[in-house]
N, C-alpha and C. Protein backbone atom coordinates (compact mmCIF):
# COMPACT_ATOMS: atom_id res chain seq x y z
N UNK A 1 169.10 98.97 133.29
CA UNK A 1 169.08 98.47 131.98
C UNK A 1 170.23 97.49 131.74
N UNK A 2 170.81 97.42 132.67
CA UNK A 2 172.22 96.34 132.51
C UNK A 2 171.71 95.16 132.63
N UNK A 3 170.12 94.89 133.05
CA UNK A 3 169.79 93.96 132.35
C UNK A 3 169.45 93.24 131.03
N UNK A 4 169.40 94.22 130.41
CA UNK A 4 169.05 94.28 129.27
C UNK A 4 170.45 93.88 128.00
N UNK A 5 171.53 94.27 128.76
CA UNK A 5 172.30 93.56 128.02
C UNK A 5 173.24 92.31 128.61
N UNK A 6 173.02 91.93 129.74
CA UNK A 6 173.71 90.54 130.32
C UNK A 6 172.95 89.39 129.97
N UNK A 7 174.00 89.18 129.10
CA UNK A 7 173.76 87.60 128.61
C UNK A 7 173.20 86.55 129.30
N UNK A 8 173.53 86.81 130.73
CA UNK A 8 172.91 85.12 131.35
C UNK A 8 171.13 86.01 131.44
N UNK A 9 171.30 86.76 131.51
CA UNK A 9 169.65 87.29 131.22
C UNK A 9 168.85 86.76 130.39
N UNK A 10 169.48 86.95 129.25
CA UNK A 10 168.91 86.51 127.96
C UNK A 10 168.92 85.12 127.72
N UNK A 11 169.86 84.33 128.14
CA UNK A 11 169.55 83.04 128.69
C UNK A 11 168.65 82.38 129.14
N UNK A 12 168.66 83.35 130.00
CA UNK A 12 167.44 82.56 131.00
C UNK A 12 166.29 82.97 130.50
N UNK A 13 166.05 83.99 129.96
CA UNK A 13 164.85 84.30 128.94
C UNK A 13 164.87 83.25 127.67
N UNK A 14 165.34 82.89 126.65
CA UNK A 14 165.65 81.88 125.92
C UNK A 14 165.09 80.65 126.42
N UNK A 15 165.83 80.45 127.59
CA UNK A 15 165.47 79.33 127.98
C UNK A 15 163.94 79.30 128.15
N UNK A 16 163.57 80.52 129.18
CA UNK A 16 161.98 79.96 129.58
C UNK A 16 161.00 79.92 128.50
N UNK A 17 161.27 80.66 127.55
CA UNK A 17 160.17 81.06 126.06
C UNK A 17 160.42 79.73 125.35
N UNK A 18 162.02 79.01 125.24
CA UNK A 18 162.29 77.33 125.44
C UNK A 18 160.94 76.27 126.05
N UNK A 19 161.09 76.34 127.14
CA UNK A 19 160.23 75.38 128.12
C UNK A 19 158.61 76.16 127.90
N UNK A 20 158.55 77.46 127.37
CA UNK A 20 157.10 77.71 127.28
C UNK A 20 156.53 76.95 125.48
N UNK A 21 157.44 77.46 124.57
CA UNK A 21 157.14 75.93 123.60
C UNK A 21 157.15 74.78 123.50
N UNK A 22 158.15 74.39 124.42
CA UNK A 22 157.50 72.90 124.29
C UNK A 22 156.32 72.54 124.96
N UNK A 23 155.81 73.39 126.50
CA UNK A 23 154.72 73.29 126.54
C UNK A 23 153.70 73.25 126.11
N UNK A 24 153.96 74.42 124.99
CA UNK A 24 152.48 74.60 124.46
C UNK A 24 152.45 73.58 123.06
N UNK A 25 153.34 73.00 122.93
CA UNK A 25 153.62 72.32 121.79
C UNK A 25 153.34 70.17 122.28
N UNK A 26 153.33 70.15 123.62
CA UNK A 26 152.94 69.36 124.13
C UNK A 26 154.06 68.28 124.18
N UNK A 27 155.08 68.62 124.15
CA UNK A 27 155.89 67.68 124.67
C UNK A 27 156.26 66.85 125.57
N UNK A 28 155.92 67.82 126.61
CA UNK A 28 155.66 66.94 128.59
C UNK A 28 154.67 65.98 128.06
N UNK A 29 153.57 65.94 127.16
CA UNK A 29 152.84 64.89 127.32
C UNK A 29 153.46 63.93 126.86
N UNK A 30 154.10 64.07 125.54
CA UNK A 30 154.80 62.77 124.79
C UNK A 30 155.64 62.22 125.82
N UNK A 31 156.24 63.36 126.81
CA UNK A 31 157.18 62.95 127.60
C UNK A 31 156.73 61.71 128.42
N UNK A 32 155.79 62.21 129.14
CA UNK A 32 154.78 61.69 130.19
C UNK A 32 154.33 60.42 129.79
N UNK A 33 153.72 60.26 128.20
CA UNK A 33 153.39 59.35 127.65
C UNK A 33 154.61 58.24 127.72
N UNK A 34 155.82 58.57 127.11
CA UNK A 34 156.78 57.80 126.90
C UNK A 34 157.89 57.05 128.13
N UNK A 35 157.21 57.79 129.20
CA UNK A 35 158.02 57.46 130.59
C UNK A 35 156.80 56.30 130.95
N UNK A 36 155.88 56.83 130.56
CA UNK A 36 154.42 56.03 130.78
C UNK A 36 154.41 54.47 130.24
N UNK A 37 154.82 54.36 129.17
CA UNK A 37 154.86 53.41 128.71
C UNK A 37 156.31 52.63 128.74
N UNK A 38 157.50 53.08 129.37
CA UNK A 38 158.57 52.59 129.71
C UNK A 38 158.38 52.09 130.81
N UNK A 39 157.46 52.55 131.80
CA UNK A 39 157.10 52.10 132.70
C UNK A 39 156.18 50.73 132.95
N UNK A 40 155.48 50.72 131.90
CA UNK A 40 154.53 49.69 131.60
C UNK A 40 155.09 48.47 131.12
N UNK A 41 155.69 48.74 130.25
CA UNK A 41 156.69 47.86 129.80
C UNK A 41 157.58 47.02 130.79
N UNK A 42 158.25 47.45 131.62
CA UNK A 42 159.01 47.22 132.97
C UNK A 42 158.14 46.15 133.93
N UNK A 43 156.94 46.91 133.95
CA UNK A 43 156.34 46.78 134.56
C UNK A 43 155.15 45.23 134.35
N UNK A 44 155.41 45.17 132.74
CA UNK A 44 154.55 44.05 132.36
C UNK A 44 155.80 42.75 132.41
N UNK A 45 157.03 43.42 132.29
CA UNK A 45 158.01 42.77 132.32
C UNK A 45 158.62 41.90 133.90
N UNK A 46 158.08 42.83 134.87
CA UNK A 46 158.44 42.25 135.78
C UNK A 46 157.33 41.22 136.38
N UNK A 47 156.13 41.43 135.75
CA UNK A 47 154.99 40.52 136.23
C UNK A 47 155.42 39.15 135.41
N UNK A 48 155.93 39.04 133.77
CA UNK A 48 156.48 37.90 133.41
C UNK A 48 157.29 37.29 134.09
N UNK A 49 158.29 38.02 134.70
CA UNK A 49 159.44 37.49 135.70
C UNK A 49 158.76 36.96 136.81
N UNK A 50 157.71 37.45 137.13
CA UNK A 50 157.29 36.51 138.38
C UNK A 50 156.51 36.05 138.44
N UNK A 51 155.36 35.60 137.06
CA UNK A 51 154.98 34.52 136.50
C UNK A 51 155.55 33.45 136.37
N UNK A 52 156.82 33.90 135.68
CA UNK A 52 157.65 32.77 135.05
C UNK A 52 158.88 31.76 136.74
N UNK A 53 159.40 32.91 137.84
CA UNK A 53 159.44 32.29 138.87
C UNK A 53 158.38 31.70 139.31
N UNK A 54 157.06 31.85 139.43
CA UNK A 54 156.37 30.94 140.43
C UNK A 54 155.96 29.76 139.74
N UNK A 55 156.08 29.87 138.14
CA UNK A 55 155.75 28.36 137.52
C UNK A 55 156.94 27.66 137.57
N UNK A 56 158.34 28.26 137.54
CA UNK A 56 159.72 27.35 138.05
C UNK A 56 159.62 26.80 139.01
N UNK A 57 158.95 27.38 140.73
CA UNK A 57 158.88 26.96 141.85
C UNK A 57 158.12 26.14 141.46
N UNK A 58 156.80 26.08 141.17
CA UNK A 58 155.82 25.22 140.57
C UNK A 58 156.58 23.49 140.61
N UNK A 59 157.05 23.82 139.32
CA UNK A 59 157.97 23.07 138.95
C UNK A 59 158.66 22.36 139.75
N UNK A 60 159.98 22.80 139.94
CA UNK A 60 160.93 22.34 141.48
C UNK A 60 159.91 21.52 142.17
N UNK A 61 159.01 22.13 142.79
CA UNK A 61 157.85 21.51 143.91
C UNK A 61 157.71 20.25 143.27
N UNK A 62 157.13 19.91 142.19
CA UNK A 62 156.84 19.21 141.60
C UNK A 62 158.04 17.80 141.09
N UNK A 63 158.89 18.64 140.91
CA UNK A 63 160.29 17.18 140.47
C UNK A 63 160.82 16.90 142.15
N UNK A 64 160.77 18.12 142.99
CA UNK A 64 160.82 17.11 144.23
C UNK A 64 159.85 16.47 144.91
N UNK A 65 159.24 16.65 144.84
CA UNK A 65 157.85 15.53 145.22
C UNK A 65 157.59 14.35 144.08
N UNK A 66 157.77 14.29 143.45
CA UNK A 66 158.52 13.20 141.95
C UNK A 66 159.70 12.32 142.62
N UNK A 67 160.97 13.14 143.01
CA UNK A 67 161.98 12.21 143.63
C UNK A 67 161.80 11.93 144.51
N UNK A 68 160.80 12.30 145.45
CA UNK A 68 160.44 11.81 146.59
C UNK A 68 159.95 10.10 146.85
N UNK A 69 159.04 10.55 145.61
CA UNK A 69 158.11 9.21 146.05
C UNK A 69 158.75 8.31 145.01
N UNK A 70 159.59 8.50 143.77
CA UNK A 70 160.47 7.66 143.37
C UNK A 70 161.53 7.08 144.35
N UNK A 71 162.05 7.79 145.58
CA UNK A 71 163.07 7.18 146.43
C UNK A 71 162.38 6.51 147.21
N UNK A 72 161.20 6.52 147.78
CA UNK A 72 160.27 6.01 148.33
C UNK A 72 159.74 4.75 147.48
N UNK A 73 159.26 4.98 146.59
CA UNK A 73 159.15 3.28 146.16
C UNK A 73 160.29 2.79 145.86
N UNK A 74 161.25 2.80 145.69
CA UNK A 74 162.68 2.26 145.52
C UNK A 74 162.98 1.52 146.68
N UNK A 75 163.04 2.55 147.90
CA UNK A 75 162.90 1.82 149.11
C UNK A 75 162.60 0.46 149.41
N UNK A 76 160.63 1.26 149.34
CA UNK A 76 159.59 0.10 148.80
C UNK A 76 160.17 -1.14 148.29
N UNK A 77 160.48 -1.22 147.13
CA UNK A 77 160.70 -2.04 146.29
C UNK A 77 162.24 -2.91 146.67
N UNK A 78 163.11 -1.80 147.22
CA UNK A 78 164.10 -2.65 147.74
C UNK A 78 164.28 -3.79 148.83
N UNK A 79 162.63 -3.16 150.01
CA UNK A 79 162.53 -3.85 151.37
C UNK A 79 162.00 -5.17 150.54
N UNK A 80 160.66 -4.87 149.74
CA UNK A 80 160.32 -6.30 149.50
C UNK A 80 161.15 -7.22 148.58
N UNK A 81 162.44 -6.49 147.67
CA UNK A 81 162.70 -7.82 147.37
C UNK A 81 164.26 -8.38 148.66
N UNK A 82 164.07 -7.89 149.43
CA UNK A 82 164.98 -8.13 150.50
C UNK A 82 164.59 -9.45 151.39
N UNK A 83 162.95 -9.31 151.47
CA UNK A 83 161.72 -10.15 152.18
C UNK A 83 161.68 -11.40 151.63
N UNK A 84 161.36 -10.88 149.76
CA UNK A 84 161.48 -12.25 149.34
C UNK A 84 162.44 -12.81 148.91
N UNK A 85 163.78 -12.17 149.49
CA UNK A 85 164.94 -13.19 149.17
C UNK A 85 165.14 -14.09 150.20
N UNK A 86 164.22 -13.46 151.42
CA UNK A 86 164.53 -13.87 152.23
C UNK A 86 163.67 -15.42 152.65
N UNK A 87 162.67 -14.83 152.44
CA UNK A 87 161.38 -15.99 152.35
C UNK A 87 161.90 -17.08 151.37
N UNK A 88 162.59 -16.58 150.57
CA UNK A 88 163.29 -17.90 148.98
C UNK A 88 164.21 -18.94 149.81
N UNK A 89 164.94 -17.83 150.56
CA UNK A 89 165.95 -18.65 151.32
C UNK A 89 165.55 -19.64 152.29
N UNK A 90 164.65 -18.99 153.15
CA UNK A 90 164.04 -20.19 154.29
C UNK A 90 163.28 -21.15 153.55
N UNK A 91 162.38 -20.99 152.36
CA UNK A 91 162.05 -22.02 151.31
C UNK A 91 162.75 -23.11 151.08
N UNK A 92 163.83 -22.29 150.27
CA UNK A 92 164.78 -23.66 149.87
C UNK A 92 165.60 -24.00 150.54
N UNK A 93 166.12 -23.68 152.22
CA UNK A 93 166.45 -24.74 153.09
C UNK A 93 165.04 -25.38 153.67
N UNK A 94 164.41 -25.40 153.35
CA UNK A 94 162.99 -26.40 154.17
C UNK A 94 163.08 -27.11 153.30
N UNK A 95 162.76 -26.78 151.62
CA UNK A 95 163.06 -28.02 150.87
C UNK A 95 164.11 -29.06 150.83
N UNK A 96 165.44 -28.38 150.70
CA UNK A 96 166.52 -28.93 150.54
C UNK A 96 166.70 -30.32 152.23
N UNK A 97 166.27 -29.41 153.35
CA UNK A 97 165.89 -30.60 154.31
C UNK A 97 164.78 -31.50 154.01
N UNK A 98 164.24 -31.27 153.60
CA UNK A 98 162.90 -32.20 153.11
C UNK A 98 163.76 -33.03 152.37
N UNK A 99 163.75 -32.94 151.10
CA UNK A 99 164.88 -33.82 150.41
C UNK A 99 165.95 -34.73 150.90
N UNK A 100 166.94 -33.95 151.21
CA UNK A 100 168.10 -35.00 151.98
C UNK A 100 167.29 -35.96 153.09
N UNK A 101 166.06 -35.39 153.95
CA UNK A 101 165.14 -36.44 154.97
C UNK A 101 164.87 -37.52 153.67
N UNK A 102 163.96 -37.54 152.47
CA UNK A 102 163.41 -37.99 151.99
C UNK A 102 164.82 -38.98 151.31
N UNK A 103 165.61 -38.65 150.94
CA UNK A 103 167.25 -39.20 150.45
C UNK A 103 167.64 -40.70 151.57
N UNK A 104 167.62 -39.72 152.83
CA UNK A 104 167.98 -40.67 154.07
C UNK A 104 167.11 -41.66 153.84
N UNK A 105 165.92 -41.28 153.73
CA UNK A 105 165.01 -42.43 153.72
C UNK A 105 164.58 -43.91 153.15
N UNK A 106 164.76 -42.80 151.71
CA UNK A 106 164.80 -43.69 150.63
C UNK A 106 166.33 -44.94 150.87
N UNK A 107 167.44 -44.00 150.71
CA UNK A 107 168.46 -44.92 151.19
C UNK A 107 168.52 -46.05 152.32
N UNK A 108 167.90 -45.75 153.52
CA UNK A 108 167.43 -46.51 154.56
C UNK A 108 166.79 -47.73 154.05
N UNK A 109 165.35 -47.66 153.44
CA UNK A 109 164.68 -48.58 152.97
C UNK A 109 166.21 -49.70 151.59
N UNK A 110 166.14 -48.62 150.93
CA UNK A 110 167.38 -49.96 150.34
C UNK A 110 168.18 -51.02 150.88
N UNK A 111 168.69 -49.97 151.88
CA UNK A 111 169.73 -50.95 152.57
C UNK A 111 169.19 -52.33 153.55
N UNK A 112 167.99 -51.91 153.84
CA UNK A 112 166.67 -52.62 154.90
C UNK A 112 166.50 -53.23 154.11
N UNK A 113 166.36 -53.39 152.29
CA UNK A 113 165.53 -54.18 151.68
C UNK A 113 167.00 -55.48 151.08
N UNK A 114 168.38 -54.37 150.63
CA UNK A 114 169.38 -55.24 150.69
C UNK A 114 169.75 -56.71 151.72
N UNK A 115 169.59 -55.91 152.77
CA UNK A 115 169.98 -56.50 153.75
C UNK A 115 168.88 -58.20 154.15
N UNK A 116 167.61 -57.30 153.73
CA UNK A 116 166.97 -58.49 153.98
C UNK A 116 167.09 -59.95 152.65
N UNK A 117 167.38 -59.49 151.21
CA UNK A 117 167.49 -60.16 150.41
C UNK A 117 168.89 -60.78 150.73
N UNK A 118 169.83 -59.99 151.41
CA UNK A 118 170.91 -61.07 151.57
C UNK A 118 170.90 -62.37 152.45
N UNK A 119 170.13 -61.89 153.70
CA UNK A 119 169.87 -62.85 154.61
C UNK A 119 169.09 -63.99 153.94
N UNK A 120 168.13 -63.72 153.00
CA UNK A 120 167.09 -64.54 152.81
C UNK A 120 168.39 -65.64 151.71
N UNK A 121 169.29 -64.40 150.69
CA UNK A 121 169.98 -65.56 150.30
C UNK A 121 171.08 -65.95 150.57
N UNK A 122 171.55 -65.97 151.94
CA UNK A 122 172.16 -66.70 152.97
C UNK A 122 171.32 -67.75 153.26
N UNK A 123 170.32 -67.75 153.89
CA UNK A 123 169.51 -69.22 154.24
C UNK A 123 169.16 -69.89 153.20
N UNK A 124 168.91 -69.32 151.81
CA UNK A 124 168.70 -70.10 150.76
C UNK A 124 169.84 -71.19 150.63
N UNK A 125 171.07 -70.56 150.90
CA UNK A 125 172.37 -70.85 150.26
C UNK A 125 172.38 -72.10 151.94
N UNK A 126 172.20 -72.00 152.97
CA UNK A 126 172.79 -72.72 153.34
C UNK A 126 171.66 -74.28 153.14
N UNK A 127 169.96 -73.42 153.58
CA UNK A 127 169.29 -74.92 153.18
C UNK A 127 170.07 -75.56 152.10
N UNK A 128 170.09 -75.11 150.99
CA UNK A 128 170.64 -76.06 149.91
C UNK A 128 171.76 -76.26 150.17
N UNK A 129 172.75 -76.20 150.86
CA UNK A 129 174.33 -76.63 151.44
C UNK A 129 173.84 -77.83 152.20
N UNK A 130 172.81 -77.50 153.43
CA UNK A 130 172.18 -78.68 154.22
C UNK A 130 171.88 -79.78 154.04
N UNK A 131 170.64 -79.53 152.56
CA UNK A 131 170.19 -80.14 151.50
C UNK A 131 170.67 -81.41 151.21
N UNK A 132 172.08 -80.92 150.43
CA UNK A 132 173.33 -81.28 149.74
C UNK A 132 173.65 -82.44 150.72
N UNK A 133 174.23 -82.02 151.75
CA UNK A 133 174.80 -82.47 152.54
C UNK A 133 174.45 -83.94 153.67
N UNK A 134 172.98 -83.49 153.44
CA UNK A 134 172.30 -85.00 154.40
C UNK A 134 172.01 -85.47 153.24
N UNK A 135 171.83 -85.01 152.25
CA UNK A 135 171.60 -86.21 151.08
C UNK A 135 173.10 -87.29 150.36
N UNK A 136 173.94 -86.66 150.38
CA UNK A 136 175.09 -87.26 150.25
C UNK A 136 175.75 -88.59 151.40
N UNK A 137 175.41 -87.75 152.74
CA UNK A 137 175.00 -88.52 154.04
C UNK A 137 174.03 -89.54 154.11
N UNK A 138 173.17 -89.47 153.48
CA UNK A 138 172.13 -90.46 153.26
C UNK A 138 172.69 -91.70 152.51
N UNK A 139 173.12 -91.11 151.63
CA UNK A 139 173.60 -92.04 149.95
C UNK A 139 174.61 -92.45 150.52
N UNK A 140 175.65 -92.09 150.93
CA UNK A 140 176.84 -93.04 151.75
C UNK A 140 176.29 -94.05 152.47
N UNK A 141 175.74 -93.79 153.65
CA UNK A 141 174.91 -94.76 154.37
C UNK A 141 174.10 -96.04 153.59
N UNK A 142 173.02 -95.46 153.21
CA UNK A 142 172.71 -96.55 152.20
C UNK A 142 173.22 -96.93 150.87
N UNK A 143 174.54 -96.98 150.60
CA UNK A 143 175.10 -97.47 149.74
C UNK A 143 175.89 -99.21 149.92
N UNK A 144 175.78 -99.12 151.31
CA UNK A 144 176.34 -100.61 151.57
C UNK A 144 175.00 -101.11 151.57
N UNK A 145 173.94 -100.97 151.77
CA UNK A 145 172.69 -102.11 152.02
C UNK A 145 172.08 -101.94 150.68
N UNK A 146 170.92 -102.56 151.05
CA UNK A 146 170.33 -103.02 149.64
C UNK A 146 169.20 -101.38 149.36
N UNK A 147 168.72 -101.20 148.61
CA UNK A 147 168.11 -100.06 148.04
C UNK A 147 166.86 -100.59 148.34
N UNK A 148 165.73 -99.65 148.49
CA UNK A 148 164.48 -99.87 148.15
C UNK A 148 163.98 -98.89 147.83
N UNK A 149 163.17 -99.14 146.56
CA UNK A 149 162.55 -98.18 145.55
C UNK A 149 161.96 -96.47 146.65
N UNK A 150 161.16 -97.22 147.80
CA UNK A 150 160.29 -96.04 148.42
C UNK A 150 161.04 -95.36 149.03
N UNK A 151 162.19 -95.55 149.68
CA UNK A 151 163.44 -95.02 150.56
C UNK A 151 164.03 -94.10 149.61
N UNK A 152 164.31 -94.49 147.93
CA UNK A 152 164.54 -93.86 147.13
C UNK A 152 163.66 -92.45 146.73
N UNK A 153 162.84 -92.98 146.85
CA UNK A 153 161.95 -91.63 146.51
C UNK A 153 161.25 -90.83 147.74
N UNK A 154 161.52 -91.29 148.95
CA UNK A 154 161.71 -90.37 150.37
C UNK A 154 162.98 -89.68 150.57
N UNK A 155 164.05 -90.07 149.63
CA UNK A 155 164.94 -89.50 150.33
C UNK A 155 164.52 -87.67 149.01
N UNK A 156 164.33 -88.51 148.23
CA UNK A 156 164.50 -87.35 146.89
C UNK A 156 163.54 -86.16 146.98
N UNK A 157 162.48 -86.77 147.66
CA UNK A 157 161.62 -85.73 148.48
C UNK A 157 161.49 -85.12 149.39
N UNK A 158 162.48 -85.19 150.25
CA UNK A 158 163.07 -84.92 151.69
C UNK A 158 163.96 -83.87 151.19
N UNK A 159 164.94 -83.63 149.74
CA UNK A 159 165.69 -82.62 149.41
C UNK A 159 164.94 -81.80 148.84
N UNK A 160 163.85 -81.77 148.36
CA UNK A 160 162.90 -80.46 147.54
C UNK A 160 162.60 -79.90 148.85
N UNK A 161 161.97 -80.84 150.02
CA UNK A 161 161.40 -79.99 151.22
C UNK A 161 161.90 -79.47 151.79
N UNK A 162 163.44 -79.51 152.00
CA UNK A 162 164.52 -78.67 153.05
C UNK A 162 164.74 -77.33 152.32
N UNK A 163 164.11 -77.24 151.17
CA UNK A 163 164.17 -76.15 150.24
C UNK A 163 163.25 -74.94 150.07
């Protein structure tokens, strides 16, 4: 009967008539329920989390394949205007030789055309020095004899023609 009065006895009796009401009172279920739905929760929670990572990767994937082909046409875009600076350049030395040829040229012909107007008025200048000169020669000569009208007007026509 010394069970009957030791306390951890009665304890442990307490206790189990304890755990036999809440059984019958259904608490393990609320329990069950409420672990149940902490769980769910967690659980819906961690499927957002890795929803929400694979639309980030998504993403990422996406802005690097974006900088990709942005560095790529940049490239692009850098080779060709490299090409056509280059093509500009061999351009405008072909022109710029074209030109200075066409310069030379032009200058050439001037000086060809100078040159010939000087000569021409060099011989102008000397016929009429010539001119001058046998006609004065003439007129000396026939200044001691007598004149005749036709001699006069051969000689005067003889200076237009040396001309």
């Amino acid at each position: 009967m010394e069970l009957l009065t030791d306390a951890h006895f009665w304890v442990g009796v307490a206790f189990v008539v304890f755990l036999a009401v809440l059984v019958m009172a259904g608490v393990h279920k609320l329990a069950w329920k409420a672990l149940g739905d902490a769980g769910d929760k967690v659980r819906a929670q961690l499927d957002e989390a890795n929803r929400l990572r694979e639309e980030a990767q998504q993403l990422l994937s996406g802005i690097k394949a974006d900088r990709e082909a942005s560095e790529k046409l940049a490239a692009e875009m850098l080779a060709n205007a490299r090409e056509e600076a280059a093509r500009l350049q061999v351009e405008a030395q072909e022109k710029l030789a074209e030109q200075i040829e066409r310069r030379g040229q032009l200058a050439e012909r001037r000086i060809a055309t100078a040159e010939a107007q000087a000569a021409a008025d060099v011989k102008a200048a000397a016929a009429d020095l010539a001119a001058q000169m046998a006609e004065q020669v003439l007129t000396q000569r026939l200044t001691g004899a007598k004149s005749d009208p036709l001699i006069d007007a051969a000689i005067g026509q003889m200076a237009g023609k040396l001309q």
